[in-house]
Protein backbone atom coordinates (compact mmCIF):
# COMPACT_ATOMS: atom_id res chain seq x y z
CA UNK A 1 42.31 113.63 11.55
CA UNK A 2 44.14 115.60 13.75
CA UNK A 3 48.12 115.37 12.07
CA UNK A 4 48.21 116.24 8.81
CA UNK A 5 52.07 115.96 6.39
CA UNK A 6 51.17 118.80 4.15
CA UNK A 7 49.88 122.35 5.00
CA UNK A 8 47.27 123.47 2.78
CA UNK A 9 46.35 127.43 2.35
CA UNK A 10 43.18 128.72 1.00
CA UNK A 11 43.09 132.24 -1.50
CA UNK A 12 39.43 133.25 -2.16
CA UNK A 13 38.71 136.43 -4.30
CA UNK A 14 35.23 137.63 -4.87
CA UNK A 15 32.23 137.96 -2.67
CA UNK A 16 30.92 134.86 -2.97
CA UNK A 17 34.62 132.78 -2.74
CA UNK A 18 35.47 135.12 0.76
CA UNK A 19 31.81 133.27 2.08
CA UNK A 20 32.66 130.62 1.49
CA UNK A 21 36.08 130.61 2.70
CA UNK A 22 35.12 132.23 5.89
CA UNK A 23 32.79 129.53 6.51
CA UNK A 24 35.05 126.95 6.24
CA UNK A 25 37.11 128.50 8.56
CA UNK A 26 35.00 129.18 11.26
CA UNK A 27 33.44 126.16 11.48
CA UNK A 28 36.05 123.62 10.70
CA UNK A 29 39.57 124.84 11.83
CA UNK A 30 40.83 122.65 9.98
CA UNK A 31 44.41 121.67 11.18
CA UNK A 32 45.65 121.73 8.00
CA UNK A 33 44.90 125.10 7.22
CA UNK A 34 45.16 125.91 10.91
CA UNK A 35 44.83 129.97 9.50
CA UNK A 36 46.21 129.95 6.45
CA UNK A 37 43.01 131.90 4.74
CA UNK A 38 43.24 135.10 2.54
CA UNK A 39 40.26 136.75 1.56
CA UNK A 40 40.75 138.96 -1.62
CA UNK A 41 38.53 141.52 -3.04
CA UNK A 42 38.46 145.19 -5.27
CA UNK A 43 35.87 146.76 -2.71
CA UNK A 44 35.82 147.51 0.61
CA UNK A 45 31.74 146.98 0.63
CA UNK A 46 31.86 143.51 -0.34
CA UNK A 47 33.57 142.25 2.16
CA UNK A 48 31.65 144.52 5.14
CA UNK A 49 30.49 141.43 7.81
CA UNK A 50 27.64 143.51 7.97
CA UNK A 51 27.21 142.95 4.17
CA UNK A 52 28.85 139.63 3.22
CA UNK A 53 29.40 137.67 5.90
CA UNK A 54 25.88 139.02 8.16
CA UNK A 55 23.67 135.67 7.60
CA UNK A 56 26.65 133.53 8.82
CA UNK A 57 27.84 135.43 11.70
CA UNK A 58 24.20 135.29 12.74
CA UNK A 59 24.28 131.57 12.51
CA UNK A 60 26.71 131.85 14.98
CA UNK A 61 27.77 134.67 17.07
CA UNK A 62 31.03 133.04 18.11
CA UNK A 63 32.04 133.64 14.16
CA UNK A 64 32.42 137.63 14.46
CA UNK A 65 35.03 137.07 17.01
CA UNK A 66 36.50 134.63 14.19
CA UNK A 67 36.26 137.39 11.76
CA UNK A 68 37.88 140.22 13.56
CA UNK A 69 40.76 138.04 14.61
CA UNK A 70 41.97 137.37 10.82
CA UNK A 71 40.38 140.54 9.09
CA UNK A 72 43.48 142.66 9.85
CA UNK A 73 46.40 140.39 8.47
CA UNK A 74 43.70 137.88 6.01
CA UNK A 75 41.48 140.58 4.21
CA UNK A 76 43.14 141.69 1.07
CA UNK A 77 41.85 144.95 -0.95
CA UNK A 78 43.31 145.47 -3.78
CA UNK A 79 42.75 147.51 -7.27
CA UNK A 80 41.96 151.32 -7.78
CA UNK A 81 39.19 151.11 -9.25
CA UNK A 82 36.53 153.17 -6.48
CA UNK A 83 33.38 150.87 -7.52
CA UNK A 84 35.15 147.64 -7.85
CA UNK A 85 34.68 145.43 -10.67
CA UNK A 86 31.38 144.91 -11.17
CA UNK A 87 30.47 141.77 -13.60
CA UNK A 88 33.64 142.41 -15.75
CA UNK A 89 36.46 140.14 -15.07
CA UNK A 90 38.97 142.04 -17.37
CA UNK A 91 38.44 144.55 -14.64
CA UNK A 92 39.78 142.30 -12.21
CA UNK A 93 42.62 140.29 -13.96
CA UNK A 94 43.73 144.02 -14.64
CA UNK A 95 43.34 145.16 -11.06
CA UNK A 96 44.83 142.32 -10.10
CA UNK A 97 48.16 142.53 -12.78
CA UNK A 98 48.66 146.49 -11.61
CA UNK A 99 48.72 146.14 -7.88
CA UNK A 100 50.05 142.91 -7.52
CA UNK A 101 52.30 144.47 -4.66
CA UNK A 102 49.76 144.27 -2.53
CA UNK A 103 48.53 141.19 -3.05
CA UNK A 104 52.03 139.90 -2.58
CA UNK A 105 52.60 141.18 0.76
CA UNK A 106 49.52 139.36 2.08
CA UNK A 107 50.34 135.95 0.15
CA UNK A 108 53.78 136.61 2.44
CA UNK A 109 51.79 137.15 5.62
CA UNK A 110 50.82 133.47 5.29
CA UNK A 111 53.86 132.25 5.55
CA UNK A 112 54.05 129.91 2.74
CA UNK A 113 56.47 126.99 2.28
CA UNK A 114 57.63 125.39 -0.70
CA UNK A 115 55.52 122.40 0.00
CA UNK A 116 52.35 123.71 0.60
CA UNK A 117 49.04 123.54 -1.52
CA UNK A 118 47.52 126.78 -2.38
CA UNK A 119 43.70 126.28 -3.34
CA UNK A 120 42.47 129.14 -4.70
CA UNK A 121 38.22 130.17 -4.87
CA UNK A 122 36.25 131.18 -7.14
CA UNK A 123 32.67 131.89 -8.09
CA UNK A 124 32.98 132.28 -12.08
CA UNK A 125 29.89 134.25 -12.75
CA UNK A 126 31.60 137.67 -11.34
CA UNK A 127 34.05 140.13 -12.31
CA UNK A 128 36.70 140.16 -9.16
CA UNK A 129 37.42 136.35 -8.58
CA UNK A 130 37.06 135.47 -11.98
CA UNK A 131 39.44 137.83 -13.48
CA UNK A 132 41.76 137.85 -10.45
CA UNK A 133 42.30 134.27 -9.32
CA UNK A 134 43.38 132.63 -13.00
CA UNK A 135 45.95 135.49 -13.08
CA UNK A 136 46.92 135.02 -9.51
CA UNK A 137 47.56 130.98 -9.98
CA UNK A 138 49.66 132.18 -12.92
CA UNK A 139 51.68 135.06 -11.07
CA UNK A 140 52.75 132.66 -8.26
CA UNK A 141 53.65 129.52 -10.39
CA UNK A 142 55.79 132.02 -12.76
CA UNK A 143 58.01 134.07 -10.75
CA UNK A 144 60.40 133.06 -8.58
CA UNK A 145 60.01 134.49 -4.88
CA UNK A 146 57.15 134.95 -4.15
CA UNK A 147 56.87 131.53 -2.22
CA UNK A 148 59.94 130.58 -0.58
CA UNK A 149 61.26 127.02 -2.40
CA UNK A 150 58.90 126.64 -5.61
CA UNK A 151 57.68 123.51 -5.34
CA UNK A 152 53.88 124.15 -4.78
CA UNK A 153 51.03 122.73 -6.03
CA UNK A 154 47.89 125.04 -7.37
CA UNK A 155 44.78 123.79 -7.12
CA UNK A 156 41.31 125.55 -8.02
CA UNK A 157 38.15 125.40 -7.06
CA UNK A 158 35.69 127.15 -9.53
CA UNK A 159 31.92 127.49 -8.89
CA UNK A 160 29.28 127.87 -12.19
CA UNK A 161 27.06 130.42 -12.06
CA UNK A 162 23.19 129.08 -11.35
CA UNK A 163 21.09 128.25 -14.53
CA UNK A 164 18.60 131.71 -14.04
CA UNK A 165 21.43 134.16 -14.30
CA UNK A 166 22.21 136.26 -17.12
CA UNK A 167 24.44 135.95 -20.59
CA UNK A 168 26.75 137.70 -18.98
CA UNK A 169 27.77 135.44 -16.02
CA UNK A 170 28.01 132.62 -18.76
CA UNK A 171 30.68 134.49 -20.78
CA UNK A 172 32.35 135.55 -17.44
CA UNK A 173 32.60 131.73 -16.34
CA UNK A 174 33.77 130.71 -20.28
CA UNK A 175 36.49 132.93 -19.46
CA UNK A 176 37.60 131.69 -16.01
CA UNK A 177 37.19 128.00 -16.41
CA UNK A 178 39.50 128.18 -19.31
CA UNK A 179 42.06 130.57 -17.74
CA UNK A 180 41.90 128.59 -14.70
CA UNK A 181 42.52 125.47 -16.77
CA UNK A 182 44.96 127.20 -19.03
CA UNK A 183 46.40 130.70 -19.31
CA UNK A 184 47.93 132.00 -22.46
CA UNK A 185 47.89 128.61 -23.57
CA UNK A 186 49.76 126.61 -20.58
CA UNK A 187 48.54 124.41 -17.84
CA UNK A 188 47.51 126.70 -15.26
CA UNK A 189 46.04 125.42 -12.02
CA UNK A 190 47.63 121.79 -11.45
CA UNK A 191 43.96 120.59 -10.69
CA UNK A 192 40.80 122.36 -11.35
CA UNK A 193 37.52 121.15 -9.17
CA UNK A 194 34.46 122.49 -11.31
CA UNK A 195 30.99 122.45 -9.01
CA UNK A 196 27.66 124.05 -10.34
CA UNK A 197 25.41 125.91 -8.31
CA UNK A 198 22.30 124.74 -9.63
CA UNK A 199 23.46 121.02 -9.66
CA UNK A 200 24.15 121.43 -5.93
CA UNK A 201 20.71 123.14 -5.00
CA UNK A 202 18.76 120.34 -6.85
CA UNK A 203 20.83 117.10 -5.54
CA UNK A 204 20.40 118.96 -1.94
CA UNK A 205 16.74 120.01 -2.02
CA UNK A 206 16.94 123.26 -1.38
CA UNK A 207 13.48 124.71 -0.63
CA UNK A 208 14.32 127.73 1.64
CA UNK A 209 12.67 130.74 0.62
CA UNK A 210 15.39 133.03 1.84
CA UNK A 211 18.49 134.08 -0.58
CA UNK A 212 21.03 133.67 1.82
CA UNK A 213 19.89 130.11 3.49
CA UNK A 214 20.04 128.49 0.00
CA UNK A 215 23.24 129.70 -0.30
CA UNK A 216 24.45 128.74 2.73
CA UNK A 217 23.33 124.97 2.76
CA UNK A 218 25.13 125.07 -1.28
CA UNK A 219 28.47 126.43 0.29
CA UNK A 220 28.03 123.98 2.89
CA UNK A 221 28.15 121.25 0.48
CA UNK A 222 31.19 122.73 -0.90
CA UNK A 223 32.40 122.93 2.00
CA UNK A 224 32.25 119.35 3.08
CA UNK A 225 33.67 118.50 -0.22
CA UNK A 226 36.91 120.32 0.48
CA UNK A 227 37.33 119.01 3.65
CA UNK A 228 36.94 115.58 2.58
CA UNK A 229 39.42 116.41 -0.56
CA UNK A 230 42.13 117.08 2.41
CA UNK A 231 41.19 114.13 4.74
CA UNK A 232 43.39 111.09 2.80
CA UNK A 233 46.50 113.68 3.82
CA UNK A 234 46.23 112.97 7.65
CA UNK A 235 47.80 110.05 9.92
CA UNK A 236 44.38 108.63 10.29
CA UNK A 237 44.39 107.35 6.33
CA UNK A 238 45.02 103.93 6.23
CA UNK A 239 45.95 104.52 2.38
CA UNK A 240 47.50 108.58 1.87
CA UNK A 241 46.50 110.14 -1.37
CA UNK A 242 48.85 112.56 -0.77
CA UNK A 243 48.96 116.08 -2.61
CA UNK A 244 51.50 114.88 -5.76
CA UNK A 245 48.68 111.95 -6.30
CA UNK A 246 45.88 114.44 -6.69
CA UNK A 247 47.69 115.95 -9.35
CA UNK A 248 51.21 114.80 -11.08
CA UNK A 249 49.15 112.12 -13.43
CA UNK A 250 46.41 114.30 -14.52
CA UNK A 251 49.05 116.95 -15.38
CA UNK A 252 50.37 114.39 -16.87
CA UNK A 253 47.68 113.19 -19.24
CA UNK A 254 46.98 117.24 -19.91
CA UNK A 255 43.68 116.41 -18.39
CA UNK A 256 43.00 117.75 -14.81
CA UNK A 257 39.37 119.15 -14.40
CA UNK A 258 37.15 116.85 -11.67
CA UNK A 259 34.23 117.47 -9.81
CA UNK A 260 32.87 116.12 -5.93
CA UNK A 261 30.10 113.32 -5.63
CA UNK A 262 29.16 113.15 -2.45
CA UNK A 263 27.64 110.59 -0.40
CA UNK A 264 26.99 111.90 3.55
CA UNK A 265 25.73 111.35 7.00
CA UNK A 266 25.60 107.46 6.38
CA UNK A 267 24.68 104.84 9.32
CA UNK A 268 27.64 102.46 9.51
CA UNK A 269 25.16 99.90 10.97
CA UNK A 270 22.94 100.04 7.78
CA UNK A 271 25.08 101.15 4.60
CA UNK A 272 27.75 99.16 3.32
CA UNK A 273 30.89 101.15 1.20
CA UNK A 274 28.82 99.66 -2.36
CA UNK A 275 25.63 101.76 -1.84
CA UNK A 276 26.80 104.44 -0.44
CA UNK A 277 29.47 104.72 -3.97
CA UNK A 278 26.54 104.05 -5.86
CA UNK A 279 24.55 107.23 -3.91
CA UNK A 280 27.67 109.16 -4.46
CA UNK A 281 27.64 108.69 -7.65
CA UNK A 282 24.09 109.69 -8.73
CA UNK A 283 25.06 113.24 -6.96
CA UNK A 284 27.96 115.06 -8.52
CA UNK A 285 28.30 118.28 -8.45
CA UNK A 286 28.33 119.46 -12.12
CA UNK A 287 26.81 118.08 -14.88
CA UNK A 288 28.10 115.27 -16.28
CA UNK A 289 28.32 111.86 -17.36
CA UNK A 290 30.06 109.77 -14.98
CA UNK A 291 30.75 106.65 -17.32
CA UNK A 292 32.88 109.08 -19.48
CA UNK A 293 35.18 109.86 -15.97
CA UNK A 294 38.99 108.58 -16.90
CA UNK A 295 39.95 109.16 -12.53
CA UNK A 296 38.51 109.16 -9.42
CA UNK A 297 39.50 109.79 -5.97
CA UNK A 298 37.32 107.65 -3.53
CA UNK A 299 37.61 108.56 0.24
CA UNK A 300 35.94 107.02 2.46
CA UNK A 301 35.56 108.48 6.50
CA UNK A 302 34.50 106.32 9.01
CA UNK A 303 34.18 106.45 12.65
CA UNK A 304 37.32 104.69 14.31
CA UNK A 305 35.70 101.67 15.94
CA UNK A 306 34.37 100.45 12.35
CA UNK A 307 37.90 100.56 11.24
CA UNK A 308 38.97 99.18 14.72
CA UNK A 309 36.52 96.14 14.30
CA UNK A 310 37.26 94.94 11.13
CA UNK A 311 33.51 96.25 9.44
CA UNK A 312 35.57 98.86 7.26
CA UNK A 313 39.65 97.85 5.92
CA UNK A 314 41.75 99.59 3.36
CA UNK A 315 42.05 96.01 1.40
CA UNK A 316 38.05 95.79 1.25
CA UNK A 317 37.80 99.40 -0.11
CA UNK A 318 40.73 98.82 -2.53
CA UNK A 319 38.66 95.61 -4.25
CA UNK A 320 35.02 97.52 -4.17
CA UNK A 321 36.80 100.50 -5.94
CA UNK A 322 37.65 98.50 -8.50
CA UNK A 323 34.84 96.41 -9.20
CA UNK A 324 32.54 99.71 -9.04
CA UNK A 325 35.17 101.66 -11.56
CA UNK A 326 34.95 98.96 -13.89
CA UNK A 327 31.07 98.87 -13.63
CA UNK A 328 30.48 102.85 -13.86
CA UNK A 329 33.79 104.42 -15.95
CA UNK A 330 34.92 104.86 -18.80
CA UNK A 331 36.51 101.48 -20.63
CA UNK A 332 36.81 97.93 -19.75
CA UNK A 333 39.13 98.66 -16.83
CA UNK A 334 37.45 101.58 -15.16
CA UNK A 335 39.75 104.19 -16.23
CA UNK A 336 43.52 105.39 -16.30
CA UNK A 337 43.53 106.13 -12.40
CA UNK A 338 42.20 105.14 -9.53
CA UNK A 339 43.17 105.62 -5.79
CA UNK A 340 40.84 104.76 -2.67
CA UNK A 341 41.66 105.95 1.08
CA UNK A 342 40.08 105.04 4.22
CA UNK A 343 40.09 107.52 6.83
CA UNK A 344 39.37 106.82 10.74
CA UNK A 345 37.84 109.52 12.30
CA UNK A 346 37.41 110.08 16.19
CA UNK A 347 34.94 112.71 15.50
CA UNK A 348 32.77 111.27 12.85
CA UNK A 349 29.99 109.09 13.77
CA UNK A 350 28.43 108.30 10.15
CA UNK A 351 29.86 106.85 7.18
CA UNK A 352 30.59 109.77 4.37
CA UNK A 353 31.89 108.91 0.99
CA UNK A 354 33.09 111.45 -2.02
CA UNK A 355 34.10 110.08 -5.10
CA UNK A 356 36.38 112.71 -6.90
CA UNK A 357 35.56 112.34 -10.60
CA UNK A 358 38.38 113.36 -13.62
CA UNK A 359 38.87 113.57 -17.34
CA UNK A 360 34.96 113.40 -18.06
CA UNK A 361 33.37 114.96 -20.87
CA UNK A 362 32.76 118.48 -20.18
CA UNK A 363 30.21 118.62 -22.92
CA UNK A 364 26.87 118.70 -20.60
CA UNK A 365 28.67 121.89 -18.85
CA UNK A 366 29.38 123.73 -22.23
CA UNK A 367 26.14 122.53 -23.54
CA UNK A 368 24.56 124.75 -21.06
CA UNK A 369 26.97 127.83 -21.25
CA UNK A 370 27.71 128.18 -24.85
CA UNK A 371 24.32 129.42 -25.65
CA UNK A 372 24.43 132.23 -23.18
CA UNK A 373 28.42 133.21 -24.04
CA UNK A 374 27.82 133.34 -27.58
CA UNK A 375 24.80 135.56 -26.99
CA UNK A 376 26.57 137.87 -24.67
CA UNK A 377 29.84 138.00 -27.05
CA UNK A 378 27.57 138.62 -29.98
CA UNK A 379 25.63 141.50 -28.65
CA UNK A 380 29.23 143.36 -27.49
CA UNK A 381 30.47 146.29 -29.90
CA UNK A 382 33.85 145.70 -32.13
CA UNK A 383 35.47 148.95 -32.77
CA UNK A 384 39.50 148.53 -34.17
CA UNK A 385 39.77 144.58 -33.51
CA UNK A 386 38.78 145.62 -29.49
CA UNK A 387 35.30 144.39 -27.97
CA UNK A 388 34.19 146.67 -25.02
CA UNK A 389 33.01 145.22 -21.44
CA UNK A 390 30.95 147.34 -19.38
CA UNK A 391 29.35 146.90 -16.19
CA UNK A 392 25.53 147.57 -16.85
CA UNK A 393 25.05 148.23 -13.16
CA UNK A 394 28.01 150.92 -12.94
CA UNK A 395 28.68 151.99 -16.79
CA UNK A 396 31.87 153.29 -15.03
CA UNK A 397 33.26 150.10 -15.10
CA UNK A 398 34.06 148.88 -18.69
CA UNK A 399 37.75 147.97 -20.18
CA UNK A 400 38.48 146.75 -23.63
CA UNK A 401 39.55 143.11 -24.36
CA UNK A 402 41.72 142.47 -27.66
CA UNK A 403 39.95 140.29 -29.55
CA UNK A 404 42.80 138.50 -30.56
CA UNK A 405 42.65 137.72 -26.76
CA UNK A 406 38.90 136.00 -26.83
CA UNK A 407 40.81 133.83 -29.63
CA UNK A 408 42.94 132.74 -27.19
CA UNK A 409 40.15 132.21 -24.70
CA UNK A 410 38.42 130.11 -27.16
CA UNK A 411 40.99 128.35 -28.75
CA UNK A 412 42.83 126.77 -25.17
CA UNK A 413 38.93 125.66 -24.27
CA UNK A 414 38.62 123.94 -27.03
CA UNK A 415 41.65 122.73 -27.25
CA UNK A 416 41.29 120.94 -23.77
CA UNK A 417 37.87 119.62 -24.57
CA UNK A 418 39.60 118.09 -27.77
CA UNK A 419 42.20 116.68 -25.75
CA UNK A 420 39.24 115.58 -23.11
CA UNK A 421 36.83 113.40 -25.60
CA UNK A 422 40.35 112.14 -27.32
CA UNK A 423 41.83 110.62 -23.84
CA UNK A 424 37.82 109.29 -22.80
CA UNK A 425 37.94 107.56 -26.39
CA UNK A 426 41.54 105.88 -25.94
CA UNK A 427 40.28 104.54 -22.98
CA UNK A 428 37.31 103.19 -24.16
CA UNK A 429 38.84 101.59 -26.83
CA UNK A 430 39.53 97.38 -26.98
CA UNK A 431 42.10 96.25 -24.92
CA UNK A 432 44.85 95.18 -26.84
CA UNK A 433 46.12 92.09 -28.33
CA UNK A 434 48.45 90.70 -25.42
CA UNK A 435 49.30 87.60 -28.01
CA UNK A 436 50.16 90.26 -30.75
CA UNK A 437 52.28 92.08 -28.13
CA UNK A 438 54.15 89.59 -25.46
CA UNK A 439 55.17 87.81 -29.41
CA UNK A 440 57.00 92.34 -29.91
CA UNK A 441 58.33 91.17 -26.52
CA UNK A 442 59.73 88.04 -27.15
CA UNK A 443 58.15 85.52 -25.82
């Protein structure tokens, strides 16, 4: 995977989006991003290495060196607000909207082109990230300039908050998922990649005592995920799924959320393509069903002399993704869209296998934020049609929100999960009546 056609660029805002994001970085190098990385925050203190990024640059000393190379031209403060912003992401979609200048000049230090893919970060329990990245996506897609040529594609990876945290975070990631998804009532992001924190730290095991190990084998995962998302676009593919594929459809439908199963670390020798799907998909990475999925992405890396003798082919790959979408999606057919890619890899030496599920019903993940958001909205104070946000931590921090504007919120999620459970019916539906219809046709 060493060629890749399209350049992809990473923009992470919050604390926990710039770990991960470094991360990738400095382990992977990733020729496609080559350095291409922007780390965004509203503090100087969260994005100290001695504060942030300490546990991984202890993993690996070699990392600071990483870090001080990119922190002058890739580390973005922005905002005037002195203590951040806190849990509140009105604080940072407003930070964000008045000094937008200087997010620009860094977004112009990357030196985009007009064909590359900018996935943006996000953990959507906080205040920067969450307010900031939505409004970001929506900035750069709108107005004309900021990337030379226009003709990007957006996509967003958002991470739910983990089960124990507080009201709060729940309302917070209400909010971003559905600006990320749509903003003022438009498509947004062109593809939005939903993981869960929790989800990931049960399907991984995670028994480390320590805070920051547990969340360093979870952004690991994510990680991986990412990585394997930008494999199929590489000269070792033996089928591309190149950027448009990931997204012009979906867009097209008006359904474009999707979430990573994984299946890793594999021994060619022992597991064939079928079981390791059927591992994959028993661990995605929100909660969901996966027989309501409409699309999937299956990529498939293998080490080159499995391709090379025959054990792995594109053709074999293209048949097993069929048979095993019309055994475990939704309808007859196993969906609306389907691609499958086989990558050989000089560097791999197991077989790893993520299935990239779309259009499922997002009713397990509002199931388990609703609760919380509707007891964190109803505990806020109205005064003149405005509901105040404060930061408990620093009661500093606090902005009011229309609430004409939480009408919006509400009514584009709903909308799309409307839109969702209609498209995962019309699939399901009987196939037609080919007699009834090649007669319309005339024969």
């Amino acid at each position: 995977m060493d060629e890749h056609t399209t350049r992809w660029s990473i923009i992470a805002s919050g604390e926990g989006a710039n770990r991960i994001s470094f991360q990738y970085y400095a382990k992977f190098q990733n020729p496609a991003i080559e350095d291409r990385v922007l780390l965004l925050n509203t503090t100087t203190a969260d994005i100290k290495p001695e504060k942030t990024f300490e546990y991984i640059l202890e993993k690996n000393p070699d990392f600071r060196e990483t870090f001080n190379k990119i922190k002058r031209e890739r580390v973005c403060i922005f905002g005037k607000s002195p203590s951040g912003a806190g849990n509140n992401w009105k604080v940072g979609e407003n930070e964000a909207r008045q000094d937008f200048d200087t997010i620009r000049r860094y977004i112009t230090n990357l030196r985009l082109s007009g064909r590359d893919v900018i996935f943006g970060i996000t953990t959507l329990g906080g205040g920067t990230g969450n307010g900031s990245l939505p409004y970001i996506i929506n900035r750069m897609k709108t107005e004309r300039g900021i990337i030379p040529g226009g003709e990007n594609s957006f996509m967003a990876l958002g991470i739910m908050p983990y089960d124990f945290e507080a009201p709060q975070r729940y309302f917070n990631a209400v909010c971003g998922l559905t600006r990320l998804l749509r903003f003022n009532g438009t498509q947004n992001a062109d593809l939005v990649i939903l993981v869960d924190n929790s989800q990931i730290e049960k399907m991984i095991d995670v028994k480390e005592h320590v805070k920051e190990e547990r969340f360093y084998r979870i952004n690991k995962e994510i990680i991986k995920a990412i990585d394997m998302m930008i494999a199929p676009g590489g000269t070792d593919a033996k089928a591309t799924i190149d950027v448009a594929d990931y997204y012009q459809l979906p867009s097209n439908i008006g359904v474009y959320h999707f979430t990573p199963c994984m299946s890793l670390g594999n021994d060619p020798e022992i597991f064939e393509i079928e079981t390791a799907l059927e591992t994959a998909m028993n661990r995605p990475m929100a909660p969901l069903d996966p027989h309501t999925a409409t699309m999937a992405y299956i990529i498939v890396v293998s080490p080159q002399k499995y391709v090379e003798n025959g054990t792995f082919s594109q053709e074999d790959l293209e048949n097993i993704s069929r048979e095993w979408a019309v055994k475990n999606m939704a309808g007859t057919r196993g969906g609306v869209l389907r691609y499958s890619s086989l990558v050989s890899s000089k560097e791999h030496d197991t077989l790893d296998i993520m299935i990239l599920l779309g259009g499922f019903s997002l009713e397990k993940v509002i199931e388990k934020s609703l609760q919380k958001y509707y007891d964190f909205k109803d505990s806020l104070k109205m005064e003149q049609d405005e509901i105040e946000l404060r930061d408990m931590k620093n009661p500093q921090i606090r902005v009011r929100i229309n609430a004409k504007d939480i009408d919006r919120i509400e009514a584009d999620i709903k909308g799309y999960i409307r839109l969702t459970e209609d498209r995962i019916k019309k699939t399901r539906e009987e196939e037609i009546d080919m007699v009834k219809k090649m007669k319309e046709w005339g024969f």
